[in-house]
PDB file of N, CA and C in Angstrom:
ATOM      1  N   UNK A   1      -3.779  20.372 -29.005  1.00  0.00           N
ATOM      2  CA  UNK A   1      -3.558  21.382 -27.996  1.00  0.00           C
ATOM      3  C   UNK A   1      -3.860  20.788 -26.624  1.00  0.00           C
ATOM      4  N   UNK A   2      -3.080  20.560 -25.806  1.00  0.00           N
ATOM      5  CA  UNK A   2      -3.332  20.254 -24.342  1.00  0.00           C
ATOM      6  C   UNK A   2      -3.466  21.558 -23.410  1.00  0.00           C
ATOM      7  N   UNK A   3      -4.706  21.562 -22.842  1.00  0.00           N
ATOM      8  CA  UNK A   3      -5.020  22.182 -21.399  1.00  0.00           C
ATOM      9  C   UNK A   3      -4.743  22.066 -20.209  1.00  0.00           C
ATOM     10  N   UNK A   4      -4.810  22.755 -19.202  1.00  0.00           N
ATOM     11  CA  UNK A   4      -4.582  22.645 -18.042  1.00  0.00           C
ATOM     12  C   UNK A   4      -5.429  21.540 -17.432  1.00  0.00           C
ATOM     13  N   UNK A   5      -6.028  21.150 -17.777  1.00  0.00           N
ATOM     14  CA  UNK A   5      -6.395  19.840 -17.507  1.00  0.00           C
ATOM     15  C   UNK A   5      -5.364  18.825 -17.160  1.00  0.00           C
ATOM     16  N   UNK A   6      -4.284  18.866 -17.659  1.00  0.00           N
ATOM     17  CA  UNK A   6      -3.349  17.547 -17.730  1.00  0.00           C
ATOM     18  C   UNK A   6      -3.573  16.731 -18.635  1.00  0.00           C
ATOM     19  N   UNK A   7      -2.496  16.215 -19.473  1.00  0.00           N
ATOM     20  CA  UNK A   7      -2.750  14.895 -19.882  1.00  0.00           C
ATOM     21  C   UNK A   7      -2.188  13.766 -19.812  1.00  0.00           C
ATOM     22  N   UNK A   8      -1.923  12.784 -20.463  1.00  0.00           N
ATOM     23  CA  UNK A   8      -1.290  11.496 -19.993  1.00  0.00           C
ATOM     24  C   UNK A   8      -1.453  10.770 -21.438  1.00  0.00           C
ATOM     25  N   UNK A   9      -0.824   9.472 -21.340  1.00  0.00           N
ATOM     26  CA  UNK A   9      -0.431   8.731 -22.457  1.00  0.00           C
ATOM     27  C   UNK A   9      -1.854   7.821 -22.009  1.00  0.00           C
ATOM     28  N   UNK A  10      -1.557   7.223 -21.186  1.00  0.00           N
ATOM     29  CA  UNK A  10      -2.201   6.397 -20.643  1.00  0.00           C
ATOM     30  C   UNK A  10      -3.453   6.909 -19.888  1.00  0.00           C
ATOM     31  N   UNK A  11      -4.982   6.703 -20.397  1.00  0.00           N
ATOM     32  CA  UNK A  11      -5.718   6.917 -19.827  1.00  0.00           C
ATOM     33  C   UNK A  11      -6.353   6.376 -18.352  1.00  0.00           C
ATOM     34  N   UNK A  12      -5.601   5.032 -18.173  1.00  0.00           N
ATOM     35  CA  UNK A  12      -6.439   4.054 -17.076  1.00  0.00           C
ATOM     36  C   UNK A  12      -5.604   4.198 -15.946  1.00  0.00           C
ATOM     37  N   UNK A  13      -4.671   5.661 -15.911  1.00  0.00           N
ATOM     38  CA  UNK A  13      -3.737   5.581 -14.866  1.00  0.00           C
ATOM     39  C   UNK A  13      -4.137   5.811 -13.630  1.00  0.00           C
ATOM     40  N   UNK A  14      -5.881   6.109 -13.221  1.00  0.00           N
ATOM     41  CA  UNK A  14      -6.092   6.222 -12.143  1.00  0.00           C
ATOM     42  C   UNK A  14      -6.760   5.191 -11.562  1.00  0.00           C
ATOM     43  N   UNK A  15      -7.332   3.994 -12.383  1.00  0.00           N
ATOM     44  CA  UNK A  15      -7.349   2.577 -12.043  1.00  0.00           C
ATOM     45  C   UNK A  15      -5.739   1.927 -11.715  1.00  0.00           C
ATOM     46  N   UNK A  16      -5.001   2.195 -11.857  1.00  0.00           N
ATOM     47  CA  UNK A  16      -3.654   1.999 -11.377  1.00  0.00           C
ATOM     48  C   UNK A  16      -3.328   2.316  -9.681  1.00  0.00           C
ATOM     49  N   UNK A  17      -4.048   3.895  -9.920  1.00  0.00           N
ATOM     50  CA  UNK A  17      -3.907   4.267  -8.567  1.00  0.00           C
ATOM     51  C   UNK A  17      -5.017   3.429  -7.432  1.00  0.00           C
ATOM     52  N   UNK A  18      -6.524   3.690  -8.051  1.00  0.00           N
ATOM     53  CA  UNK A  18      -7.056   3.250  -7.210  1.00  0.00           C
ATOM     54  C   UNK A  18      -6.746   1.710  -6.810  1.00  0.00           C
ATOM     55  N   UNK A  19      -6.231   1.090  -7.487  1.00  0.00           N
ATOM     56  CA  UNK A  19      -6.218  -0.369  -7.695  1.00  0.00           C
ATOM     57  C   UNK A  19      -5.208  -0.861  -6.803  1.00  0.00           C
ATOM     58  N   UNK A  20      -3.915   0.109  -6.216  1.00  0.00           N
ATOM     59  CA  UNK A  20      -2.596   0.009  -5.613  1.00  0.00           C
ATOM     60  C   UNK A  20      -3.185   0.554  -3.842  1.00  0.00           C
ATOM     61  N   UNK A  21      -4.156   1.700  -4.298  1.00  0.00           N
ATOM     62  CA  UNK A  21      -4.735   1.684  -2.531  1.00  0.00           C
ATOM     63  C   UNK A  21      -5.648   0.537  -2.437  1.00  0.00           C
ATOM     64  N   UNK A  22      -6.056   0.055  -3.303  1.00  0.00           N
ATOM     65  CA  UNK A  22      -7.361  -0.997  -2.332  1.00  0.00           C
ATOM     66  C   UNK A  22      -6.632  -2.347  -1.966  1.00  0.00           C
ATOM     67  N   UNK A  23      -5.146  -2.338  -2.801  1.00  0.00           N
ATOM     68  CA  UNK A  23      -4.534  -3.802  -2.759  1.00  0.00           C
ATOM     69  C   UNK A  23      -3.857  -2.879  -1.486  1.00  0.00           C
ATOM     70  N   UNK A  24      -3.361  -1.938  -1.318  1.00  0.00           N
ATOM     71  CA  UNK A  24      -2.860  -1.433   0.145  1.00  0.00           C
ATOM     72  C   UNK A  24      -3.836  -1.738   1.358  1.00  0.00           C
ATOM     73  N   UNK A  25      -5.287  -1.729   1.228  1.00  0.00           N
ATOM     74  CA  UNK A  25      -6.091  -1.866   2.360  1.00  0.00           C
ATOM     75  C   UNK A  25      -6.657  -3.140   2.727  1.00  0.00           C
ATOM     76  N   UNK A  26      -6.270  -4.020   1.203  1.00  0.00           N
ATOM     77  CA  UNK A  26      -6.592  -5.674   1.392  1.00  0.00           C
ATOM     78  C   UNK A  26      -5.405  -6.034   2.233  1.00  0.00           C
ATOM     79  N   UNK A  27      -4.446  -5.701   1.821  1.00  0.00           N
ATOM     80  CA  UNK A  27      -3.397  -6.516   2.644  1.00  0.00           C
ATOM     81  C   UNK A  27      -2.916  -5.937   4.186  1.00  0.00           C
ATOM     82  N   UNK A  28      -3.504  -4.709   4.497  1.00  0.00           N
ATOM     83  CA  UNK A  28      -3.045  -4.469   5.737  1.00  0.00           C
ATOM     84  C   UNK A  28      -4.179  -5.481   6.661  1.00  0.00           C
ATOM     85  N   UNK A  29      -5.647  -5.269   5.580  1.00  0.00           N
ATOM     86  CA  UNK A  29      -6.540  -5.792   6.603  1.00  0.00           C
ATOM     87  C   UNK A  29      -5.946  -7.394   7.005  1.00  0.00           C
ATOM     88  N   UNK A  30      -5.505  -8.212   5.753  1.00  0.00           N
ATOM     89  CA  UNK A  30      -4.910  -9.563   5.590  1.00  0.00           C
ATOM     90  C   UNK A  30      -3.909  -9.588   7.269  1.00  0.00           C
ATOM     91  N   UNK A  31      -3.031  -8.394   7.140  1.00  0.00           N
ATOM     92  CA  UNK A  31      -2.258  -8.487   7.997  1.00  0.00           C
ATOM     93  C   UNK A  31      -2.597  -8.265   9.792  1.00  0.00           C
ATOM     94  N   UNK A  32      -3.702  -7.680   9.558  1.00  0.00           N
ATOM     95  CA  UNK A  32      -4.379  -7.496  11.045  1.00  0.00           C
ATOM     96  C   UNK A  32      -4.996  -8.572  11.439  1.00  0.00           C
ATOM     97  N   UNK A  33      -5.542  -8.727  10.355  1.00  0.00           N
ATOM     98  CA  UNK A  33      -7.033 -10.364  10.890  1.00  0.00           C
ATOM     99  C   UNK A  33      -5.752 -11.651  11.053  1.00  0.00           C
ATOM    100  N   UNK A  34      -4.408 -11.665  10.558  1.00  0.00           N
ATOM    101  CA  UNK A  34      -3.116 -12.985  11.340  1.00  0.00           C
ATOM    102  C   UNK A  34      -2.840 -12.588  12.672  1.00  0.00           C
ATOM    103  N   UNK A  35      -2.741 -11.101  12.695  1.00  0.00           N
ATOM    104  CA  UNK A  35      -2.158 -10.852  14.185  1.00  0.00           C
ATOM    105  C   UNK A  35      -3.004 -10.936  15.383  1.00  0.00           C
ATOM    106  N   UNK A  36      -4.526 -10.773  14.507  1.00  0.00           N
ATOM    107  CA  UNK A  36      -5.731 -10.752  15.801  1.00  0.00           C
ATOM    108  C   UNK A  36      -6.043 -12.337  15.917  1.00  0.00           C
ATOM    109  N   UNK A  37      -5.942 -13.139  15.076  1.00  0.00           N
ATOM    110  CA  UNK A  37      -6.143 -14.311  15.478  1.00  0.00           C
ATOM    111  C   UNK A  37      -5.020 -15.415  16.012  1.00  0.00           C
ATOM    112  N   UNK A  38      -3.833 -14.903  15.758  1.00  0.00           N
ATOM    113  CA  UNK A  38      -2.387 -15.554  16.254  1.00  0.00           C
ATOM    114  C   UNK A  38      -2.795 -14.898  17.881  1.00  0.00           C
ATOM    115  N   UNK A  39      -3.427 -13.942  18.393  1.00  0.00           N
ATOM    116  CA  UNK A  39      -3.122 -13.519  19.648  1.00  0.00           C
ATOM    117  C   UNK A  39      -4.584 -14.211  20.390  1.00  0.00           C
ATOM    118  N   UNK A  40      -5.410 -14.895  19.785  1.00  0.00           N
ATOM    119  CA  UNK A  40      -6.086 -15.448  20.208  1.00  0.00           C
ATOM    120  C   UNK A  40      -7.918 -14.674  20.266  1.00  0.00           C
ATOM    121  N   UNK A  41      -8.049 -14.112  19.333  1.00  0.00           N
ATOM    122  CA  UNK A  41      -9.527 -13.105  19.152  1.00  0.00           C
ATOM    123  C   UNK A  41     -10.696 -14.052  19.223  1.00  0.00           C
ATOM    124  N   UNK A  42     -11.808 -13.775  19.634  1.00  0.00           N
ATOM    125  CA  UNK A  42     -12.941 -14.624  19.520  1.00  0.00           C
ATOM    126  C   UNK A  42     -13.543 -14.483  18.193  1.00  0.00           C
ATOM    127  N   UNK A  43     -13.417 -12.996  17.115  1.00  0.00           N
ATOM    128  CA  UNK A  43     -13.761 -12.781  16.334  1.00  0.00           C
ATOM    129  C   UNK A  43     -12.870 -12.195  15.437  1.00  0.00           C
ATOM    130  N   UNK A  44     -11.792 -11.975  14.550  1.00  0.00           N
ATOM    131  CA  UNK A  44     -10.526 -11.732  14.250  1.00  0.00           C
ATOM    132  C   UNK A  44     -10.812 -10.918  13.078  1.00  0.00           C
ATOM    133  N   UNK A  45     -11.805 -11.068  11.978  1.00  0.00           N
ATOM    134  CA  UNK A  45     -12.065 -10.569  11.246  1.00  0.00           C
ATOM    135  C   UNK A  45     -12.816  -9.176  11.858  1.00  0.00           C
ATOM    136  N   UNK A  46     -13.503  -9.302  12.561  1.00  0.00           N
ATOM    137  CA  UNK A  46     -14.201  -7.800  12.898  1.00  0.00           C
ATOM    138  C   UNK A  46     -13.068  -6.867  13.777  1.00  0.00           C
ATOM    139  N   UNK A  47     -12.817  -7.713  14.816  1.00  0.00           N
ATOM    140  CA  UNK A  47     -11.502  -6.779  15.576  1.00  0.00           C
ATOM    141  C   UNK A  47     -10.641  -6.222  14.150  1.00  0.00           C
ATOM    142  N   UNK A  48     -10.004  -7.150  13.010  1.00  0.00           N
ATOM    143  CA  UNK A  48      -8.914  -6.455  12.606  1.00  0.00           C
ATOM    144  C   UNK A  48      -9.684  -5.266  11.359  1.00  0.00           C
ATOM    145  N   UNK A  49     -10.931  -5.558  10.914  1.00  0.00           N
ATOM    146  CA  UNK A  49     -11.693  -4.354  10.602  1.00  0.00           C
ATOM    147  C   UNK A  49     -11.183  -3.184  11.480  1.00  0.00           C
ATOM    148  N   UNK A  50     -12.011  -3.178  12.844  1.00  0.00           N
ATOM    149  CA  UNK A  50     -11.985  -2.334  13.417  1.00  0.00           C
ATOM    150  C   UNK A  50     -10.579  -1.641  13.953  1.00  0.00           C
ATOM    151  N   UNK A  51      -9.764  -2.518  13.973  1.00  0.00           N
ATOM    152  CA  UNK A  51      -8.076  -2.000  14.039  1.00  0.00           C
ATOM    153  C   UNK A  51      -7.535  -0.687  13.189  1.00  0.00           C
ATOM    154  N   UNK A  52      -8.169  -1.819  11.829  1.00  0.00           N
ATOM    155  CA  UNK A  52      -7.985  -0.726  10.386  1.00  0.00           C
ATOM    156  C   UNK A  52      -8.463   0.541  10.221  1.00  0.00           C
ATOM    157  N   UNK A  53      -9.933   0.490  11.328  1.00  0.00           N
ATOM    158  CA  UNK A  53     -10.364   1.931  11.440  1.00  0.00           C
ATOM    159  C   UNK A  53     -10.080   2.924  12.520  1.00  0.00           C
ATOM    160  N   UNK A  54      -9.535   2.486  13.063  1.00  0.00           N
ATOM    161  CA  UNK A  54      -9.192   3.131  14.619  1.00  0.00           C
ATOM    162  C   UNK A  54      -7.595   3.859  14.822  1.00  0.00           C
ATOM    163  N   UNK A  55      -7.178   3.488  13.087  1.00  0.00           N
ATOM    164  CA  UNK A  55      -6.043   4.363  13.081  1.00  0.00           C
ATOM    165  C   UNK A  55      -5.971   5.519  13.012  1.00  0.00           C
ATOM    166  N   UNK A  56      -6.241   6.191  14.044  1.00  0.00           N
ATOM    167  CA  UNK A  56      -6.392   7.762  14.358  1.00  0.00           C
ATOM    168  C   UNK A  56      -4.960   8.601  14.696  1.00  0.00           C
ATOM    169  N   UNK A  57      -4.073   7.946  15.020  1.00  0.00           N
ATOM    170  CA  UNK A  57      -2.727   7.699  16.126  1.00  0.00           C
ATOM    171  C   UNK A  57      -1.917   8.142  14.574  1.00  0.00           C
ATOM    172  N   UNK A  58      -1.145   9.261  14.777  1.00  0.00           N
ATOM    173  CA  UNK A  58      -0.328   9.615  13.655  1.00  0.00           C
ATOM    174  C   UNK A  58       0.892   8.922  14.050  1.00  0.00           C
ATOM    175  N   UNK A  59       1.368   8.491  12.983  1.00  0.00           N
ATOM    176  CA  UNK A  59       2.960   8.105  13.333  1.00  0.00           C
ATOM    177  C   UNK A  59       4.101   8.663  13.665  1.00  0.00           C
ATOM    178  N   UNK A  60       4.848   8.274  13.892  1.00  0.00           N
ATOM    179  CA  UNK A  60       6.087   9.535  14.842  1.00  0.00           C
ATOM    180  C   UNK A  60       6.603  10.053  13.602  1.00  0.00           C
ATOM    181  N   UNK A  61       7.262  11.170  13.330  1.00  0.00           N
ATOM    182  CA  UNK A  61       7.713  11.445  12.082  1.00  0.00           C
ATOM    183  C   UNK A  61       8.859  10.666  11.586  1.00  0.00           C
ATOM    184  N   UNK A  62       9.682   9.845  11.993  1.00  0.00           N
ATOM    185  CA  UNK A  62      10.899   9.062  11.512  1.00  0.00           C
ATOM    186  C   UNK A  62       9.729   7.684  10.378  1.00  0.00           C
ATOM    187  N   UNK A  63       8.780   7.028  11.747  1.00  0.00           N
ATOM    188  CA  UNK A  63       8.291   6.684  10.841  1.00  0.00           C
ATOM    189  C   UNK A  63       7.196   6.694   9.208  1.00  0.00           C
ATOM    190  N   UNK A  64       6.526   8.011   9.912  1.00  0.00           N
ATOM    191  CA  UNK A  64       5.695   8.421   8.656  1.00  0.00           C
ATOM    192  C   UNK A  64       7.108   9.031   7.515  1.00  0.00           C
ATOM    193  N   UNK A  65       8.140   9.238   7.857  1.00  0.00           N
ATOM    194  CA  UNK A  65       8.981   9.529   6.831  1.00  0.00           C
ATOM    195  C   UNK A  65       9.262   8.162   5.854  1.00  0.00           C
ATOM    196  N   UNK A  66       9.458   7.107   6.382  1.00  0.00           N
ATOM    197  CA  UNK A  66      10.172   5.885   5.762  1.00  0.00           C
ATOM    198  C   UNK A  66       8.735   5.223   5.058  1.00  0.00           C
ATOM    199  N   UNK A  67       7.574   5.358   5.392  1.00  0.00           N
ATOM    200  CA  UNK A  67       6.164   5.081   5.376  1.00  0.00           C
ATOM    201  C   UNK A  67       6.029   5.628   3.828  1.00  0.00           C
ATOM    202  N   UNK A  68       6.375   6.980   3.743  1.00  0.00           N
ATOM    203  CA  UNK A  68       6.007   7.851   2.535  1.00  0.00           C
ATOM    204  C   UNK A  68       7.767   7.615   1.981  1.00  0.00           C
ATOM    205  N   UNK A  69       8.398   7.020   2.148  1.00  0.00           N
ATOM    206  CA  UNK A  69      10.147   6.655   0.664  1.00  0.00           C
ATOM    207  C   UNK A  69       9.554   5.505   0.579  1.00  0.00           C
ATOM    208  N   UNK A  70       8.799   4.837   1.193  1.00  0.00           N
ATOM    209  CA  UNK A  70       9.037   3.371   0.488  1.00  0.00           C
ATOM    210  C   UNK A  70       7.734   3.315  -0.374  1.00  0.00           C
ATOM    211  N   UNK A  71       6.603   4.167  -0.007  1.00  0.00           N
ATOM    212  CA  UNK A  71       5.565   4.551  -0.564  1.00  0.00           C
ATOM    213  C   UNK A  71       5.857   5.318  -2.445  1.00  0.00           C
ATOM    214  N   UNK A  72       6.933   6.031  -2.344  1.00  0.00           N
ATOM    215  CA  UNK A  72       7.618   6.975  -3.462  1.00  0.00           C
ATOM    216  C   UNK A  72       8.666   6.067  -4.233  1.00  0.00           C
ATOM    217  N   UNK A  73       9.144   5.393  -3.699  1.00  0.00           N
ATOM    218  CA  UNK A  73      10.142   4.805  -4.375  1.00  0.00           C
ATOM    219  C   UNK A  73       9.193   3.571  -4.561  1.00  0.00           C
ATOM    220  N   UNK A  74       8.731   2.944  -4.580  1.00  0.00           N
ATOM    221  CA  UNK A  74       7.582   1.804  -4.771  1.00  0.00           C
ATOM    222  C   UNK A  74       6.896   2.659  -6.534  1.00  0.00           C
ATOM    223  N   UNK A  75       6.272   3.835  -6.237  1.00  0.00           N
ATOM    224  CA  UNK A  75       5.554   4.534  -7.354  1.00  0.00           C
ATOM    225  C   UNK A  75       6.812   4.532  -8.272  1.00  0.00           C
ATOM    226  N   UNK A  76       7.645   5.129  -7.509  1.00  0.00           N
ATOM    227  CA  UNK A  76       8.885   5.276  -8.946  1.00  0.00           C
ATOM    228  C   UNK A  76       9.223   3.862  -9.571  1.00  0.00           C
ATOM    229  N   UNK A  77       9.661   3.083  -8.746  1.00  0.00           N
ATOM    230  CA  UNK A  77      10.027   2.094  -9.489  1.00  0.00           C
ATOM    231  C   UNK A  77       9.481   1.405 -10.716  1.00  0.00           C
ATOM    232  N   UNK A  78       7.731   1.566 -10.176  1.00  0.00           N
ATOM    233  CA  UNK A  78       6.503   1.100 -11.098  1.00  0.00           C
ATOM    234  C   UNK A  78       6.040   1.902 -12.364  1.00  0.00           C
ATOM    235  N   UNK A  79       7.164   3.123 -12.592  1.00  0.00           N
ATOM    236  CA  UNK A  79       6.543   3.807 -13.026  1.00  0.00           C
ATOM    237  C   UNK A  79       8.013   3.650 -14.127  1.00  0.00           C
ATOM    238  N   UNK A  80       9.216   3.487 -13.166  1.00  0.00           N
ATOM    239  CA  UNK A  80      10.360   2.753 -14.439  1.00  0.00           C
ATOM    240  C   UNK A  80      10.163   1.572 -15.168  1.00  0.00           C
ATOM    241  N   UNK A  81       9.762   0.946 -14.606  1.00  0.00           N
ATOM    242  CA  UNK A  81       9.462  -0.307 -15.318  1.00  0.00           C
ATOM    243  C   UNK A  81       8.328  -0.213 -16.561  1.00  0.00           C
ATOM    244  N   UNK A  82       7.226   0.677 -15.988  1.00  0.00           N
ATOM    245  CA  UNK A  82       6.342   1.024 -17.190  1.00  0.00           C
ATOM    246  C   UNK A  82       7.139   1.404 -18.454  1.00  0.00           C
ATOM    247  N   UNK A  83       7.955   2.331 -18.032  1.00  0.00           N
ATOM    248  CA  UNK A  83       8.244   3.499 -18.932  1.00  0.00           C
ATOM    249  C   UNK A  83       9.655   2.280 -20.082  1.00  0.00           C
ATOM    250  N   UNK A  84      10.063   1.562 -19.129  1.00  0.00           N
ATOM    251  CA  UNK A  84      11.379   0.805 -19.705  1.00  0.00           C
ATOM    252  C   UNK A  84      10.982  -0.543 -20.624  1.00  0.00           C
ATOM    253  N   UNK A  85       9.295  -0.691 -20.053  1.00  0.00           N
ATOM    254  CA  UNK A  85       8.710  -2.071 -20.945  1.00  0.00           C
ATOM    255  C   UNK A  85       7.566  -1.974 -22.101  1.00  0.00           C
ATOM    256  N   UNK A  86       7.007  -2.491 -22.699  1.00  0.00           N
ATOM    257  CA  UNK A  86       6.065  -2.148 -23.599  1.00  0.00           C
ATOM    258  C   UNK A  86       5.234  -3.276 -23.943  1.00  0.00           C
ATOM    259  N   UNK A  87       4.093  -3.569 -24.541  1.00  0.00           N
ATOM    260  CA  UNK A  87       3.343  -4.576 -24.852  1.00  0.00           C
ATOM    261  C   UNK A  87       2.860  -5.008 -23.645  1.00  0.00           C
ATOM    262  N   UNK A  88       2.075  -6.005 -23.386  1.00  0.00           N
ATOM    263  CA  UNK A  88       1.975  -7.674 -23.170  1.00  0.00           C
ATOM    264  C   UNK A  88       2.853  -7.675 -21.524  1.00  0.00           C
ATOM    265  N   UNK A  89       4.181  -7.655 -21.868  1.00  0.00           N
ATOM    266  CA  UNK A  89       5.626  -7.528 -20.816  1.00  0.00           C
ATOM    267  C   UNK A  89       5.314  -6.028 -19.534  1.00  0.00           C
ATOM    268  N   UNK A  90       4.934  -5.003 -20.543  1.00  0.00           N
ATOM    269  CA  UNK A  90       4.386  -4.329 -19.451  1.00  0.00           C
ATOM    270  C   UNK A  90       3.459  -4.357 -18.337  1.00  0.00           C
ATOM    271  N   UNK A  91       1.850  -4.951 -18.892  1.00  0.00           N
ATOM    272  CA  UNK A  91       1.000  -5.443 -17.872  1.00  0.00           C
ATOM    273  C   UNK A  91       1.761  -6.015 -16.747  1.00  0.00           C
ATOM    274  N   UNK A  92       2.357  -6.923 -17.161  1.00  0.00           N
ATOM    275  CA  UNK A  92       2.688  -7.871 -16.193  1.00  0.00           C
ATOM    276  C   UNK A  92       3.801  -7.869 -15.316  1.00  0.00           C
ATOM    277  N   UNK A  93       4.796  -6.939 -15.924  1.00  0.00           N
ATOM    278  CA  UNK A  93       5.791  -6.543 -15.337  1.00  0.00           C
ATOM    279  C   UNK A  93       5.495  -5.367 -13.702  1.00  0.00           C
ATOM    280  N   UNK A  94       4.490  -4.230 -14.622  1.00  0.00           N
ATOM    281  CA  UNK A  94       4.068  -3.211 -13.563  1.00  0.00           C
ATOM    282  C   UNK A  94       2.825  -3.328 -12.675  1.00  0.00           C
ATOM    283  N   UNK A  95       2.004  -4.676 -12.780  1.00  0.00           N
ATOM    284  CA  UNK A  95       1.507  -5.614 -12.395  1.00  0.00           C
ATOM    285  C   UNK A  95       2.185  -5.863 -10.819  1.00  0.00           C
ATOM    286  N   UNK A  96       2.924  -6.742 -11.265  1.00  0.00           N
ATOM    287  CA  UNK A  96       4.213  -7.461 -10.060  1.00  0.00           C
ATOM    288  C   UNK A  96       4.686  -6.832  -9.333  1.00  0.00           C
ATOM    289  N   UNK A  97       5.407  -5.376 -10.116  1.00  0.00           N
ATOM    290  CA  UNK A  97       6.377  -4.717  -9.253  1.00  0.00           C
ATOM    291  C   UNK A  97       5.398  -3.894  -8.317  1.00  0.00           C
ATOM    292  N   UNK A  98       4.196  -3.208  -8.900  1.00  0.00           N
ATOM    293  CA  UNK A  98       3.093  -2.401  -8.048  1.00  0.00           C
ATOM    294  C   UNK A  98       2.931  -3.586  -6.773  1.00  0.00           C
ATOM    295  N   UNK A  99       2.516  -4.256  -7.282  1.00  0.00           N
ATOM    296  CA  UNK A  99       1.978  -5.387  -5.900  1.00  0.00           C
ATOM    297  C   UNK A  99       3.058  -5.747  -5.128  1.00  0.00           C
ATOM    298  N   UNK A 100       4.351  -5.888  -5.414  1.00  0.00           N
ATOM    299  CA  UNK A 100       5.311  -5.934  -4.348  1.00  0.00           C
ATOM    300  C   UNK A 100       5.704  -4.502  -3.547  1.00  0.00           C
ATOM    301  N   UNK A 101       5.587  -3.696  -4.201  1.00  0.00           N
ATOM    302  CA  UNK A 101       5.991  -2.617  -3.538  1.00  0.00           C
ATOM    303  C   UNK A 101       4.719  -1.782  -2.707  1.00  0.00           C
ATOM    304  N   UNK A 102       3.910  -2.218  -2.678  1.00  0.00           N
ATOM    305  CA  UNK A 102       2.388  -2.434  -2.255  1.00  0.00           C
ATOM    306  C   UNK A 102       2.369  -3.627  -1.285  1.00  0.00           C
ATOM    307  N   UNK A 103       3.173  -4.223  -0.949  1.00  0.00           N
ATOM    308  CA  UNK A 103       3.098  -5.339  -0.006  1.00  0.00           C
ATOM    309  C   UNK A 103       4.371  -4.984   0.633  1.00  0.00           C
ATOM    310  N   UNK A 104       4.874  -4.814   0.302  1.00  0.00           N
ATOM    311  CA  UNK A 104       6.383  -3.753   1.312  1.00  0.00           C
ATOM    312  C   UNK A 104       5.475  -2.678   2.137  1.00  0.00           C
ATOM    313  N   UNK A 105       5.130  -1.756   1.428  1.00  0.00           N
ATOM    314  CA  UNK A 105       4.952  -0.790   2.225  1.00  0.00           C
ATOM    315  C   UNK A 105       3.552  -0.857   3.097  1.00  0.00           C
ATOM    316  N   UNK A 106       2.906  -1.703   3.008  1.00  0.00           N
ATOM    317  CA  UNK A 106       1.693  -2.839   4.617  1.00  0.00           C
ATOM    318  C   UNK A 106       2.006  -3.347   5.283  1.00  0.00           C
ATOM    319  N   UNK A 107       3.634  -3.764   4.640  1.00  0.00           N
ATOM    320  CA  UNK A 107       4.238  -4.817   5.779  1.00  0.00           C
ATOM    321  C   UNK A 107       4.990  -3.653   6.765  1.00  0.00           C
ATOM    322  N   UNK A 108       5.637  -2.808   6.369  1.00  0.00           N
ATOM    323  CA  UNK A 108       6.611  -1.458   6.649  1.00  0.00           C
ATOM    324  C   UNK A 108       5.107  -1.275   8.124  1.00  0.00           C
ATOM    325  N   UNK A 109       4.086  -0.470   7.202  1.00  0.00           N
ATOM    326  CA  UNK A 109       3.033  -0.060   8.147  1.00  0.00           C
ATOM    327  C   UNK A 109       2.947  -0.835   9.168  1.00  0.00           C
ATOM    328  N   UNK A 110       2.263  -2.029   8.946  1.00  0.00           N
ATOM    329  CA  UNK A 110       1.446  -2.983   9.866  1.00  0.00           C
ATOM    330  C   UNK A 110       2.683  -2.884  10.921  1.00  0.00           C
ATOM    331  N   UNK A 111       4.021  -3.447  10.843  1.00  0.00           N
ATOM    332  CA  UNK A 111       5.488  -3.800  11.609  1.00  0.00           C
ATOM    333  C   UNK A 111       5.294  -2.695  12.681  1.00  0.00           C
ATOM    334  N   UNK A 112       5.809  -1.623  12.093  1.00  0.00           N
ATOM    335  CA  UNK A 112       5.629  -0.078  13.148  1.00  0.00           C
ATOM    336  C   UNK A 112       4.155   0.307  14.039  1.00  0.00           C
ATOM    337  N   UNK A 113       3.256   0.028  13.267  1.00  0.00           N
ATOM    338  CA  UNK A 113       1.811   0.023  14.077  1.00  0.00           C
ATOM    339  C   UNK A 113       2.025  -0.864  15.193  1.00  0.00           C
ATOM    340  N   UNK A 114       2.646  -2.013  15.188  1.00  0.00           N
ATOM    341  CA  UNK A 114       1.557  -2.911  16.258  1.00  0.00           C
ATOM    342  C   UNK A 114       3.222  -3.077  17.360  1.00  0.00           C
ATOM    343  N   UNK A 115       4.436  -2.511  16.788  1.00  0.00           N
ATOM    344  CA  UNK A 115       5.482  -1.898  18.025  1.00  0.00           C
ATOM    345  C   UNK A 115       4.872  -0.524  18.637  1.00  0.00           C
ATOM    346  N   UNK A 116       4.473   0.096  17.905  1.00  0.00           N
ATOM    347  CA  UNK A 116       4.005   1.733  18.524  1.00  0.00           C
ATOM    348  C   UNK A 116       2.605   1.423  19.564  1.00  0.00           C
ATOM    349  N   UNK A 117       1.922   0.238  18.929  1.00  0.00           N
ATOM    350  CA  UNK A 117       0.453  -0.277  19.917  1.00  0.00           C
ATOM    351  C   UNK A 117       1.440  -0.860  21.299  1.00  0.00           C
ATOM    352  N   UNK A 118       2.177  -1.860  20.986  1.00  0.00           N
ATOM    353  CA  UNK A 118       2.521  -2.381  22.350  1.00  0.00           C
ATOM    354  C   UNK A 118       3.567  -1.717  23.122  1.00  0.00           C
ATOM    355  N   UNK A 119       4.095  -0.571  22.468  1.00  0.00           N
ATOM    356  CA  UNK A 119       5.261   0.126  23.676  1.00  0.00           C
ATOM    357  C   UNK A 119       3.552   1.316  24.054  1.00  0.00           C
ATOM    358  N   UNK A 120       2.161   1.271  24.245  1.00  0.00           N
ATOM    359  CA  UNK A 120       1.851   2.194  24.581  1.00  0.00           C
ATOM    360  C   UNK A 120       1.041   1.336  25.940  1.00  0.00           C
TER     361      UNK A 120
END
């Protein structure tokens, strides 16, 4: 009998999730601490910390729209590939595709952040 609780096949699906935001916040930080030290920072790692936190600044809606499809279609895709592979082939398959589509959508972010920083 299943409850309103929800259930799932897969129990570790929210290590999936958490595991896809923290590789989202490694790589934006990755991507701030190149841009703060390509522009010449005395300290690059703390500035691009503090970059990462100072995102207070909502995005214009065109971009928070494309921000959240590539964000959705990234989940979907990872979530076809689960569903289309099995064994061994799965790890590694939804592995890959999470982390690319998880590195699309930091690169998507970071790109639009630091045009929206310098047209201000």
């Amino acid at each position: 009998m299943y409850l309103a609780r929800g259930s799932s096949d897969d129990p570790y699906v929210w290590l999936w999730v958490l595991g896809a935001l923290a590789l989202y916040a490694l790589i934006s930080y990755g991507l701030a601490y190149r841009a703060r030290s390509r522009r010449g920072s005395a300290h690059p790692a703390h500035d691009a910390l503090h970059d990462l936190k100072d995102r207070e600044d909502p995005q214009p809606p065109e971009n928070r729209f494309f921000s959240r499809l590539i964000m959705l279609g990234g989940a979907g895709l990872t979530g076809l590939v689960a569903y289309l592979t099995s064994g061994a082939l799965r790890v590694v398959t939804v592995g890959l595709t999470a982390v690319l589509a998880v590195a699309v959508w930091a690169y998507y972010d970071h790109r639009t952040e630091t045009r929206a920083a310098a047209q201000r």
